[in-house]
Protein backbone atom coordinates (compact mmCIF):
# COMPACT_ATOMS: atom_id res chain seq x y z
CA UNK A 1 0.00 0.00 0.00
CA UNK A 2 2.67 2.13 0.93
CA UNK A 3 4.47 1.65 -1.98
CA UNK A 4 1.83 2.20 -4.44
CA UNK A 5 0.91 5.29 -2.48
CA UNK A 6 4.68 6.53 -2.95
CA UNK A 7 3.99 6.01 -6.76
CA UNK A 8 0.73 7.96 -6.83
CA UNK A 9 2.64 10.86 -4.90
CA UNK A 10 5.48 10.78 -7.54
CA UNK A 11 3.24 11.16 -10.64
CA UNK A 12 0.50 14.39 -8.80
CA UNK A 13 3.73 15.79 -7.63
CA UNK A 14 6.12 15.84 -11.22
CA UNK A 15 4.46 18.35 -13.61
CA UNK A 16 5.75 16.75 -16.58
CA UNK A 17 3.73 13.98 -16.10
CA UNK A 18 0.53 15.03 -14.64
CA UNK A 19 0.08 17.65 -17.34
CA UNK A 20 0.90 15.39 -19.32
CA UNK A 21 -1.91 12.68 -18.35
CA UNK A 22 -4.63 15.38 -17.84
CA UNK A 23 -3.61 16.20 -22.05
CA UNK A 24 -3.86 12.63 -22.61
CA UNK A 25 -7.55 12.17 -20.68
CA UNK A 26 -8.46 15.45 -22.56
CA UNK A 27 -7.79 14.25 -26.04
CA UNK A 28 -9.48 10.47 -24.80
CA UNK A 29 -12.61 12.37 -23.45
CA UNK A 30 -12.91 14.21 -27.07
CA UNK A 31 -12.75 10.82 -28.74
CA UNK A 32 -9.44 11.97 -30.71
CA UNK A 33 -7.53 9.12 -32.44
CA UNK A 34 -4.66 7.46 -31.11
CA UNK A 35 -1.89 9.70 -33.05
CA UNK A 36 -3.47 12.77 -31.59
CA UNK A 37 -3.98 11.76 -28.17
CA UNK A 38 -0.35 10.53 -27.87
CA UNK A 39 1.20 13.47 -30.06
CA UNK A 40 -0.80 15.78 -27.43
CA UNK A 41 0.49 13.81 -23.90
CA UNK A 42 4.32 13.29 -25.48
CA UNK A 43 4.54 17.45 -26.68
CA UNK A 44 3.04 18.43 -23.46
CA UNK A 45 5.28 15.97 -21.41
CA UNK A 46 8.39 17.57 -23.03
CA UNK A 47 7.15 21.18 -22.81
CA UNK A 48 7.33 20.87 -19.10
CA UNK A 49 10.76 19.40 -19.16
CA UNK A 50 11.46 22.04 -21.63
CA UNK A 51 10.15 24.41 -18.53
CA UNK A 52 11.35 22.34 -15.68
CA UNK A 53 14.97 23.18 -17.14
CA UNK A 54 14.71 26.58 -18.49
CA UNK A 55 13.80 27.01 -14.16
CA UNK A 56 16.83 24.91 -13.31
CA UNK A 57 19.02 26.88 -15.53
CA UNK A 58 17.59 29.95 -13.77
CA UNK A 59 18.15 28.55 -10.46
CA UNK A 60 21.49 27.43 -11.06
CA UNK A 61 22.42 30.98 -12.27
CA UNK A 62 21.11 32.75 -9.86
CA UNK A 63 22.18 30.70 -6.84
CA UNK A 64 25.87 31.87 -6.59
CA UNK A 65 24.37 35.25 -6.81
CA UNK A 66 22.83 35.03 -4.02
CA UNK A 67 25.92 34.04 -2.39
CA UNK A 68 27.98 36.81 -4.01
CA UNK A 69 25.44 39.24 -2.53
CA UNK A 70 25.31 38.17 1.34
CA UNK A 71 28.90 37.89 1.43
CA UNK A 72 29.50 41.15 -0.70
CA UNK A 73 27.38 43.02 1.85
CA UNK A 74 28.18 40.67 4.93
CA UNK A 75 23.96 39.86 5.17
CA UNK A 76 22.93 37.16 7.86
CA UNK A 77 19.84 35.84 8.21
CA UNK A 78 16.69 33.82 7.21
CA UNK A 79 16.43 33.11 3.46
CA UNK A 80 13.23 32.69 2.46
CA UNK A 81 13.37 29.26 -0.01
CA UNK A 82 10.62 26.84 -0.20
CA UNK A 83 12.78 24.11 -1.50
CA UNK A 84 14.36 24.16 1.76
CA UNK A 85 11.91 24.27 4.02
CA UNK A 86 9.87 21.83 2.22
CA UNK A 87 13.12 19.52 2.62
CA UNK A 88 13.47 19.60 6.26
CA UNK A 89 9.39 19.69 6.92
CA UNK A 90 8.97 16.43 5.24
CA UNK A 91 11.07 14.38 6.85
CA UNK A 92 8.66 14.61 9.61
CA UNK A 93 5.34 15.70 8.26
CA UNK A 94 5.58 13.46 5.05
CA UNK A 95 2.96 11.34 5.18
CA UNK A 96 0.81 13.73 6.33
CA UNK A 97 1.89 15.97 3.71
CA UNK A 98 1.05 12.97 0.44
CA UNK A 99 -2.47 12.61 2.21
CA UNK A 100 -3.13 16.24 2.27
CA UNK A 101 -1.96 16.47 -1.76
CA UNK A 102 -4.02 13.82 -2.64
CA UNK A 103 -7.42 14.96 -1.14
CA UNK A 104 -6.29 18.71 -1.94
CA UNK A 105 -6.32 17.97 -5.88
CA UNK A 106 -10.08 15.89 -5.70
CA UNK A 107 -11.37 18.15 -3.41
CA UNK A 108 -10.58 20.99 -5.87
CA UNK A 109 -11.87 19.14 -9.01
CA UNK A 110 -15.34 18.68 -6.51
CA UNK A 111 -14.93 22.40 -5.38
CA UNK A 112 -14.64 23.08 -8.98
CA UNK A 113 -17.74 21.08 -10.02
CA UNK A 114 -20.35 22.30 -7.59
CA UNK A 115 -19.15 26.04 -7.44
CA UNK A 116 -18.83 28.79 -10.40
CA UNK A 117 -15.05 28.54 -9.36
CA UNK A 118 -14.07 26.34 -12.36
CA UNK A 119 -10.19 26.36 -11.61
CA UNK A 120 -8.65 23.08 -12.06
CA UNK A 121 -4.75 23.66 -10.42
CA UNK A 122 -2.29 21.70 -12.12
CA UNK A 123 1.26 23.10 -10.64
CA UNK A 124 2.17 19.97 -8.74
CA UNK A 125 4.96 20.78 -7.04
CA UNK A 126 3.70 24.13 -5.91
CA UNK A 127 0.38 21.74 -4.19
CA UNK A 128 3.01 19.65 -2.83
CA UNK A 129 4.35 22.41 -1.04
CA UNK A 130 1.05 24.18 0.29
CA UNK A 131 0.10 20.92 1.29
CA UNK A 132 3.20 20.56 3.17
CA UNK A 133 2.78 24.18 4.74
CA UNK A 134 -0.58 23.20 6.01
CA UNK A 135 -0.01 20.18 7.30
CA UNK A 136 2.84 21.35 9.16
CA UNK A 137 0.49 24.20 10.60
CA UNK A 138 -2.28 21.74 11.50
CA UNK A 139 -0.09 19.53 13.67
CA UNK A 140 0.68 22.34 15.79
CA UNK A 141 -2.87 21.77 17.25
CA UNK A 142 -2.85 18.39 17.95
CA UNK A 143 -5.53 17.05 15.51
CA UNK A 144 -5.92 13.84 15.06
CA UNK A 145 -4.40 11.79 11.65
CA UNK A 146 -8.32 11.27 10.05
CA UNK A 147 -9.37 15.35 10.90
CA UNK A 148 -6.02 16.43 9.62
CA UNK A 149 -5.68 14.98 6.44
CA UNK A 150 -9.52 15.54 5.96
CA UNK A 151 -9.42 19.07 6.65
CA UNK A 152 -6.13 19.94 5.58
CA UNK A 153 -7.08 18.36 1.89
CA UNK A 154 -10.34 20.55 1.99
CA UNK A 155 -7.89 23.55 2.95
CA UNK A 156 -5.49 22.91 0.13
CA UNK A 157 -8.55 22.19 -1.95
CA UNK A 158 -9.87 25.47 -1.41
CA UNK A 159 -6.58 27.39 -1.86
CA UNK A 160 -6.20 25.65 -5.15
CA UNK A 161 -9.82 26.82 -6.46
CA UNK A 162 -9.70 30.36 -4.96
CA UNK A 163 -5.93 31.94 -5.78
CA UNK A 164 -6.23 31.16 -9.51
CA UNK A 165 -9.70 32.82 -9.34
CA UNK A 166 -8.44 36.26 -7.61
CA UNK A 167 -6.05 36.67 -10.41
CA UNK A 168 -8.46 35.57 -13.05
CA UNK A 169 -9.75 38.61 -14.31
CA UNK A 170 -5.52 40.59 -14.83
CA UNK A 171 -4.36 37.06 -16.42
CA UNK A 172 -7.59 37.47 -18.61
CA UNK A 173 -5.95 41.02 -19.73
CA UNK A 174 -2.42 39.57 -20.43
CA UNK A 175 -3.53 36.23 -22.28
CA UNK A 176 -6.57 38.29 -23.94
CA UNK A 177 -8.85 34.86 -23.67
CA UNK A 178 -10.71 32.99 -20.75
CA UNK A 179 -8.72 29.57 -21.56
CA UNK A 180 -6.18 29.54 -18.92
CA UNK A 181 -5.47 30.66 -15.54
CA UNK A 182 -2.65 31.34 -13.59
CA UNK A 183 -1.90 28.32 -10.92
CA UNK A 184 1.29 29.77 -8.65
CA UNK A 185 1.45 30.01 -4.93
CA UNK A 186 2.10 34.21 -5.75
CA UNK A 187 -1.68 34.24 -7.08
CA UNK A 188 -2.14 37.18 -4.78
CA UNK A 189 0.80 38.82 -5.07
CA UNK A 190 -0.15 39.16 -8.87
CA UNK A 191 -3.65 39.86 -8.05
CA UNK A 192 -2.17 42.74 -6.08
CA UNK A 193 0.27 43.91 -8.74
CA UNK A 194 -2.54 44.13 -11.19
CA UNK A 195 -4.78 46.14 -8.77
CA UNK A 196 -1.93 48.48 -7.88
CA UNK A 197 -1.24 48.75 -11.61
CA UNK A 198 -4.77 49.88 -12.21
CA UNK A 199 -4.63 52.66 -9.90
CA UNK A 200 -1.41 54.27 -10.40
CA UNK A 201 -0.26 53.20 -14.49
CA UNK A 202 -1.42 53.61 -17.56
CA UNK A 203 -2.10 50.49 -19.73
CA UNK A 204 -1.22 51.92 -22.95
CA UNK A 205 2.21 52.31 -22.31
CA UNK A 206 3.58 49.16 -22.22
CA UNK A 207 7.05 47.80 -21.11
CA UNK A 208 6.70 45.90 -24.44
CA UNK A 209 6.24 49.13 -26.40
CA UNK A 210 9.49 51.11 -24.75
CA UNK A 211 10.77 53.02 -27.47
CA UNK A 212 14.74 52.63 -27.63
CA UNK A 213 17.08 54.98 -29.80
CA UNK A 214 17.97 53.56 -33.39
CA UNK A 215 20.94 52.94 -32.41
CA UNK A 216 20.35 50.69 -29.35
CA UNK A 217 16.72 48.89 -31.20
CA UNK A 218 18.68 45.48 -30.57
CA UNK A 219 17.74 45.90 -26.96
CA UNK A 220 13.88 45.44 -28.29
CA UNK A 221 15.35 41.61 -28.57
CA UNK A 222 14.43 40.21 -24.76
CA UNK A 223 17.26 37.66 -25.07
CA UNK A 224 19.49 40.93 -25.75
CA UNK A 225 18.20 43.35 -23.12
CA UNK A 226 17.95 40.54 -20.37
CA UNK A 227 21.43 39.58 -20.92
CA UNK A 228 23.04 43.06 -20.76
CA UNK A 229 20.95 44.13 -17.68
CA UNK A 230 21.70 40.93 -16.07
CA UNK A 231 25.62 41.05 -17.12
CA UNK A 232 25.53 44.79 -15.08
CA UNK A 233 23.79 43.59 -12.15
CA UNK A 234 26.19 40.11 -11.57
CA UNK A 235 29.27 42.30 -12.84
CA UNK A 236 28.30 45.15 -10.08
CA UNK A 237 27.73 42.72 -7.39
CA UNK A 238 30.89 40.53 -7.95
CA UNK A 239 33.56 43.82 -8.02
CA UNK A 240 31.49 43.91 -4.41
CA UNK A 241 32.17 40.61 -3.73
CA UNK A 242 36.13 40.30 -5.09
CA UNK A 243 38.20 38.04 -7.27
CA UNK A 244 39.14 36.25 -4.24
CA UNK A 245 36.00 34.58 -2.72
CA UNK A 246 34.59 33.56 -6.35
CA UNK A 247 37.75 31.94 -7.50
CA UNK A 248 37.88 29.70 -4.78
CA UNK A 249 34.28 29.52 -3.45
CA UNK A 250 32.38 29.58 -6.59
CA UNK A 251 34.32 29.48 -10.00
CA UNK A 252 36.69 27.32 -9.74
CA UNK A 253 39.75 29.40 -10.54
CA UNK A 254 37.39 31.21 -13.75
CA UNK A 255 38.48 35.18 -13.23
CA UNK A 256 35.58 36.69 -11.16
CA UNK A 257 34.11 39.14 -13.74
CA UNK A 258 34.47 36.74 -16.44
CA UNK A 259 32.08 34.32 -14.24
CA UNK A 260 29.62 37.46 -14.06
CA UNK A 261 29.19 36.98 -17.64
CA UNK A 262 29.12 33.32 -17.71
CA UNK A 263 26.34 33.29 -15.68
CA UNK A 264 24.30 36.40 -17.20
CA UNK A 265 23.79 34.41 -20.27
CA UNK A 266 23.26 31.39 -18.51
CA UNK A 267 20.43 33.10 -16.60
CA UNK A 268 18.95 34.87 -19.91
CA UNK A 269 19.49 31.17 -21.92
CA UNK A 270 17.22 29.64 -18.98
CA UNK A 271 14.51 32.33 -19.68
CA UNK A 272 14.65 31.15 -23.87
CA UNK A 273 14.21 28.06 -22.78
CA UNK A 274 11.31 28.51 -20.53
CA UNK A 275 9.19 30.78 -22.97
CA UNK A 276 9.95 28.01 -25.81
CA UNK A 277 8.93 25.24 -23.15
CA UNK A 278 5.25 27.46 -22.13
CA UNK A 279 4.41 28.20 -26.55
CA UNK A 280 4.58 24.06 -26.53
CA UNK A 281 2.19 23.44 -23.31
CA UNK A 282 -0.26 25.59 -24.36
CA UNK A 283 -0.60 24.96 -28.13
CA UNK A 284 -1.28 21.29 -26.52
CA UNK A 285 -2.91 21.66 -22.86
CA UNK A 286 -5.68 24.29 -23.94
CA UNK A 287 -6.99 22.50 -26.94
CA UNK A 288 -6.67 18.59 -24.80
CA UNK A 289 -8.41 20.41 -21.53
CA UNK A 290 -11.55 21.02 -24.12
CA UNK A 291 -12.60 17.15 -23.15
CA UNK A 292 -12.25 17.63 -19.50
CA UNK A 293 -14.21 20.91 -19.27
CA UNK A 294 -17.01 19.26 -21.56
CA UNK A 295 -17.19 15.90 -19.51
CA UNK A 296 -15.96 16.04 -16.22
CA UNK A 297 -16.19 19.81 -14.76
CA UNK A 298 -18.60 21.72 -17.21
CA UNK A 299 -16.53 25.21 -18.19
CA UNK A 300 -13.35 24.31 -16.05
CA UNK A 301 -10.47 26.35 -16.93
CA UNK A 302 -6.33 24.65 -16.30
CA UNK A 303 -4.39 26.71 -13.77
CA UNK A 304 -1.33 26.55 -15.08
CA UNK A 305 2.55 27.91 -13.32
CA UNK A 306 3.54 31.33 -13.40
CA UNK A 307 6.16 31.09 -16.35
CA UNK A 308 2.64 30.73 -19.14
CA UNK A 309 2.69 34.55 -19.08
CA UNK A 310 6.05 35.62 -19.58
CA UNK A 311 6.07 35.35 -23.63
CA UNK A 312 3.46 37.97 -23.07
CA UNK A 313 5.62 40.55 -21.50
CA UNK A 314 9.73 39.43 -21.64
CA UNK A 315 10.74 43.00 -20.68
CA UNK A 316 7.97 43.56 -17.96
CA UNK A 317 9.84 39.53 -16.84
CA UNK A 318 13.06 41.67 -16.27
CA UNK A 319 11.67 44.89 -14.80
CA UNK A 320 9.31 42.97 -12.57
CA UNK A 321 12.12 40.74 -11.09
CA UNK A 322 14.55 43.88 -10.68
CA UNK A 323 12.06 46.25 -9.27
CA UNK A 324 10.75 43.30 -6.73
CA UNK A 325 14.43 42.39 -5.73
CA UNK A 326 15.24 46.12 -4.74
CA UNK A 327 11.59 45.71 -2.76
CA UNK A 328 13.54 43.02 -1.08
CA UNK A 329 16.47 44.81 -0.11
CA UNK A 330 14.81 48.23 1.01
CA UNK A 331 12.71 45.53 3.15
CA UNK A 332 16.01 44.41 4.76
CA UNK A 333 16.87 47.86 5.43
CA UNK A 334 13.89 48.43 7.16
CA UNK A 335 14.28 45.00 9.13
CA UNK A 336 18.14 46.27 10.02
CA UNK A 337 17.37 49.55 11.45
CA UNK A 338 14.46 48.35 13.50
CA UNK A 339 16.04 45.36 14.85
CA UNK A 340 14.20 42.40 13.82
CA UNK A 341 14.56 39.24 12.34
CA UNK A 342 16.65 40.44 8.95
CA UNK A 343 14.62 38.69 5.60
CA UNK A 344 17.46 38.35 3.14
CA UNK A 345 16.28 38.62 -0.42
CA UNK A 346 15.56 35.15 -1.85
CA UNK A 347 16.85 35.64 -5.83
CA UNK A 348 14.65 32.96 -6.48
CA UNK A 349 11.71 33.88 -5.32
CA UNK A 350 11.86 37.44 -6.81
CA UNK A 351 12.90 36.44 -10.00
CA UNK A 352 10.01 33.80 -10.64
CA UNK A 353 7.02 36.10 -8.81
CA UNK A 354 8.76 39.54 -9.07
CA UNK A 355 9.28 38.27 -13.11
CA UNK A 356 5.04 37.15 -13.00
CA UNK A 357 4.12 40.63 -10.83
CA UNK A 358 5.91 42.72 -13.59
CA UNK A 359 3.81 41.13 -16.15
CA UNK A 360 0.39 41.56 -14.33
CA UNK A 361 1.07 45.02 -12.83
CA UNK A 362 2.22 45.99 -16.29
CA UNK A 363 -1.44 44.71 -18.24
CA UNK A 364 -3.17 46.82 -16.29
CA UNK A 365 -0.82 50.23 -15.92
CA UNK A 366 1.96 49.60 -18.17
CA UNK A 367 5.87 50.67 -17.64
CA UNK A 368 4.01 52.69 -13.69
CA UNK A 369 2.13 49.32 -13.19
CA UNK A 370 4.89 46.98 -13.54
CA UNK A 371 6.98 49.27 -11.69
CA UNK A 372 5.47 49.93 -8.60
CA UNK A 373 3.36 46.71 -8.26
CA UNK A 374 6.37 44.50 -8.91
CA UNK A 375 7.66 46.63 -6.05
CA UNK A 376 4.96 46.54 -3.54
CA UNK A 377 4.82 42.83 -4.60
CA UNK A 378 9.19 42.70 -3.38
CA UNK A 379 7.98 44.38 0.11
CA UNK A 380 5.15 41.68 0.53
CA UNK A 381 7.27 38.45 -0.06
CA UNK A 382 9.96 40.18 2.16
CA UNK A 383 7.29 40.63 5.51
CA UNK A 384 4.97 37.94 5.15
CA UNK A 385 7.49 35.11 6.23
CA UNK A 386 8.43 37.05 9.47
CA UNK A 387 4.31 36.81 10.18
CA UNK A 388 4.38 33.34 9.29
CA UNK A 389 7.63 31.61 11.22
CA UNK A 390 5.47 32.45 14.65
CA UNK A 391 2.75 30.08 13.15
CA UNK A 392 5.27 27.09 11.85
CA UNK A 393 6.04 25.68 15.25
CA UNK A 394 9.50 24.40 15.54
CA UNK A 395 9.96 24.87 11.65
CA UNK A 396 9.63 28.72 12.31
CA UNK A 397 13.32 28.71 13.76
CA UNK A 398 14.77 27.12 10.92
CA UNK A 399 16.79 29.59 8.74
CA UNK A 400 14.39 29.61 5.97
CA UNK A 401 10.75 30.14 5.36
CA UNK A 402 8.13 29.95 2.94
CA UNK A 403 8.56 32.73 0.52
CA UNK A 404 5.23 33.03 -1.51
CA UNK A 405 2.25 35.34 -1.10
CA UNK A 406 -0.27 32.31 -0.82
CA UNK A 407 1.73 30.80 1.99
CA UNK A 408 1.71 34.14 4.01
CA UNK A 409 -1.95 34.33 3.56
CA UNK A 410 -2.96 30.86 4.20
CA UNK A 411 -0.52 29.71 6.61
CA UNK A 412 -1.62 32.75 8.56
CA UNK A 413 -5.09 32.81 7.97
CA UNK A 414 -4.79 28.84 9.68
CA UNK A 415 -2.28 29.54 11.79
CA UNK A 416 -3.86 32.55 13.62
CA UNK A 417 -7.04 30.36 13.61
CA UNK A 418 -5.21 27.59 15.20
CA UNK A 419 -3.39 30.19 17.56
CA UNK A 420 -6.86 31.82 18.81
CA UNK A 421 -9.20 29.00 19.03
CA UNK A 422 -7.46 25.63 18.19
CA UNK A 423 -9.22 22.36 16.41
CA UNK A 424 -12.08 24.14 16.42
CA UNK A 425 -11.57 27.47 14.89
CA UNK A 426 -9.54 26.00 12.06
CA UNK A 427 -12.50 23.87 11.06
CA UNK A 428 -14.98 26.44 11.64
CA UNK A 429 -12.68 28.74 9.32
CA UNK A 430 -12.28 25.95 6.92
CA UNK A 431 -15.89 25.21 6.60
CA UNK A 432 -16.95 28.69 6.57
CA UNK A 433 -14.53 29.66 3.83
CA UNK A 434 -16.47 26.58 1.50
CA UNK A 435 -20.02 27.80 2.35
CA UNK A 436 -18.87 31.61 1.39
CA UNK A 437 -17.96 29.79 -2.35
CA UNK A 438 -21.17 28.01 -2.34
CA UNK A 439 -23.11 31.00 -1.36
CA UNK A 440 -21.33 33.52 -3.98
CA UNK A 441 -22.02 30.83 -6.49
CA UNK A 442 -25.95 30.72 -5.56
CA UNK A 443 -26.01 34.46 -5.34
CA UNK A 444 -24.63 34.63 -9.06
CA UNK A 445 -27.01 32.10 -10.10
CA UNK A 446 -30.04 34.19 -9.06
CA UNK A 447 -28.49 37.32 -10.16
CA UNK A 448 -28.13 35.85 -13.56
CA UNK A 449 -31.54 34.60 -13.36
CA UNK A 450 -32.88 38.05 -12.56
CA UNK A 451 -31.43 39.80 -15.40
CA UNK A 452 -32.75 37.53 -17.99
């Protein structure tokens, strides 16, 4: 049992292949022949891979930059990282944790059925780790295994149907259609970037649209303008950093400004990859989900990770990650000067939501929008995990936190619940949260009845 359970985890929790699958059920459910259906599941299957290493490539870039940048400024403190906290939560809350996935993802297909929510998440890894988050937070109160998993599924559940949902209406201004949604634990962020972009930009004067001298029109090529910016920023932060501690901590030997470079294209080469990777999912997933919308969950829409919008805005990617990272640092300021717990800027983390808050604060108020919600966004992901370690029990004290907008509100939407009133709270909140859904979804059924 335990072993087939272990299986079942490994497939919900690799993109690749559950995308993959849900194409390939898509395409069955439409009655498509056989060359379709596997054409569909094999070109989906490999634009996630495509994906999964344009990120890695990212990651890998950016990593020693990170490192270059404590030690350059002589930074200590927690890094938010959700890879790492995952890591170490897991080894005690794991089982717990597979449970909570697996009745997260069929109580959002049943949220998804009954309610006018129609979101079907499909970011695995990023429900593996919310599920983790929660099931670390339930714990804290003692529940027992059957409430836990049960309630903690119907939490992730929720989460699942109602971020994708908030950002619903900005992502349907960037993808200029109503056939895909954004599934990313920064849902809210980007809801918020979008909002903020309404109010202080102008839409009509997009990133995408900056006008550049003749001379310098090459920079209109992303690839181009991402790698110079980024080759300034690493060079900048290495002369910081000296020749010294990258030669022998990070280069091995390579002169310290010429390993700048190296890994400025590297980090620009893992954003080609990713925006080739996200044109092959969706010329696939969109078209396969038709059969799963029409049979299983009437008008569902696929929430798909944050990286499907970039190829709608590459220059709001690199504004939105810049402008969020120096967020992050005036954030640490802040933190140093007042004496608490210092949040160092996770490059990670404001590359992939900074990069997605550029894009939505930029739909809705252009160059302004992506600007200053990409900022605001920075500031958020920078305070939210000091108001969520108090909630995390012994995994608060850990070096690391989660770093993403819909951690900080669930975990402390739960964890405050769990704080104030225990068991009971959290499943009143839980429970209550559902009925609101069901209610908004009767309400718009009337309302739609009355204005026929």
């Amino acid at each position: 049992m335990q072993g087939f359970l272990d299986i079942i985890i490994d497939i919900v929790s690799t993109p690749a292949i559950l995308v993959a699958l849900i194409a390939i059920l898509g395409n069955v459910l439409q009655k498509k022949d056989i060359a379709s259906v596997v054409k569909g599941g094999i070109k989906t299957f490999v634009g996630f891979l495509v994906v999964t290493s344009g990120a890695g490539i990212i990651e890998n870039a950016l990593a020693p930059f990170g490192e270059m940048f404590k030690v350059a400024f002589n930074m200590q403190g927690v890094v938010p990282n959700n890879e790492v906290i995952v890591a170490v939560a897991l080894e005690k809350f794991g089982t717990y944790t597979a449970l909570i996935m697996l009745f997260g993802m069929a109580f959002n297909i049943l949220i998804a059925r009954i309610t006018r929510f129609k979101y079907i998440y499909l970011t695995g890894h990023a429900t593996l780790y919310m599920a983790c988050m929660i099931a670390v937070i339930l714990s804290v109160t003692k529940m027992g295994a059957v409430p836990l998993v049960l309630f903690g599924g119907l939490a992730l559940g929720l989460a699942n149907t109602i971020f994708p949902a908030i950002t619903q209406p900005f992502t349907k201004q960037i993808t200029k259609n109503n056939t895909v949604a954004l599934g990313h634990t920064g849902d809210f962020g980007y809801a918020l970037s979008g909002l903020i972009g309404s109010v202080v930009g102008n839409k009509e004067k997009s990133t995408e649209d900056i006008n550049f001298p003749k001379g310098l029109s090459f920079l209109r090529d992303s690839t181009v303008s991402i790698t110079i910016t980024m080759a300034v920023v690493y060079v900048i932060v290495a002369l910081f950093t000296g020749n010294a501690y990258i030669t022998e901590n990070l280069s091995n030997g390579t002169n310290y400004i010429i390993y700048a470079l190296q890994q400025a294209g590297t980090f620009a080469a893992g954003v080609f990859v990713i925006l080739a990777g996200v044109r092959l999912i969706l010329a696939e997933i969109v078209p396969a989900f038709k059969g799963i919308s029409e049979k299983l969950v009437p008008n569902s829409i696929p929430a798909l990770d944050c990286p499907i919008v970039f190829p709608y805005a590459p220059n709001a990617v690199l504004i939105g990650f810049l402008t969020s990272f120096a967020g992050g640092i005036v954030s640490l300021i802040i933190m140093v000067l007042t004496g608490s717990t210092v949040i160092i800027p996770g490059v990670v983390p404001h590359f992939f939501c900074g990069a997605t808050a550029g894009v939505y604060g930029n739909a809705t108020g252009g160059v302004r929008g992506a600007l200053a919600g990409s900022f605001i966004h920075g500031i958020i992901i920078s305070f939210m995990p000091l108001l969520l370690m108090p909630v995390m029990g012994d995994l608060g004290f850990q070096g690391s936190s989660f770093s993403d907008t819909d951690y900080g509100v669930t975990g402390i939407f739960l964890g405050n619940l769990a704080n104030y009133g225990g068991q009971i709270l959290v499943i009143t909140g839980i429970v209550a949260v559902l009925l609101v859904l069901i209610g908004l979804t009767i309400f718009g059924k009337k309302k739609a009845a009355v204005s026929k």
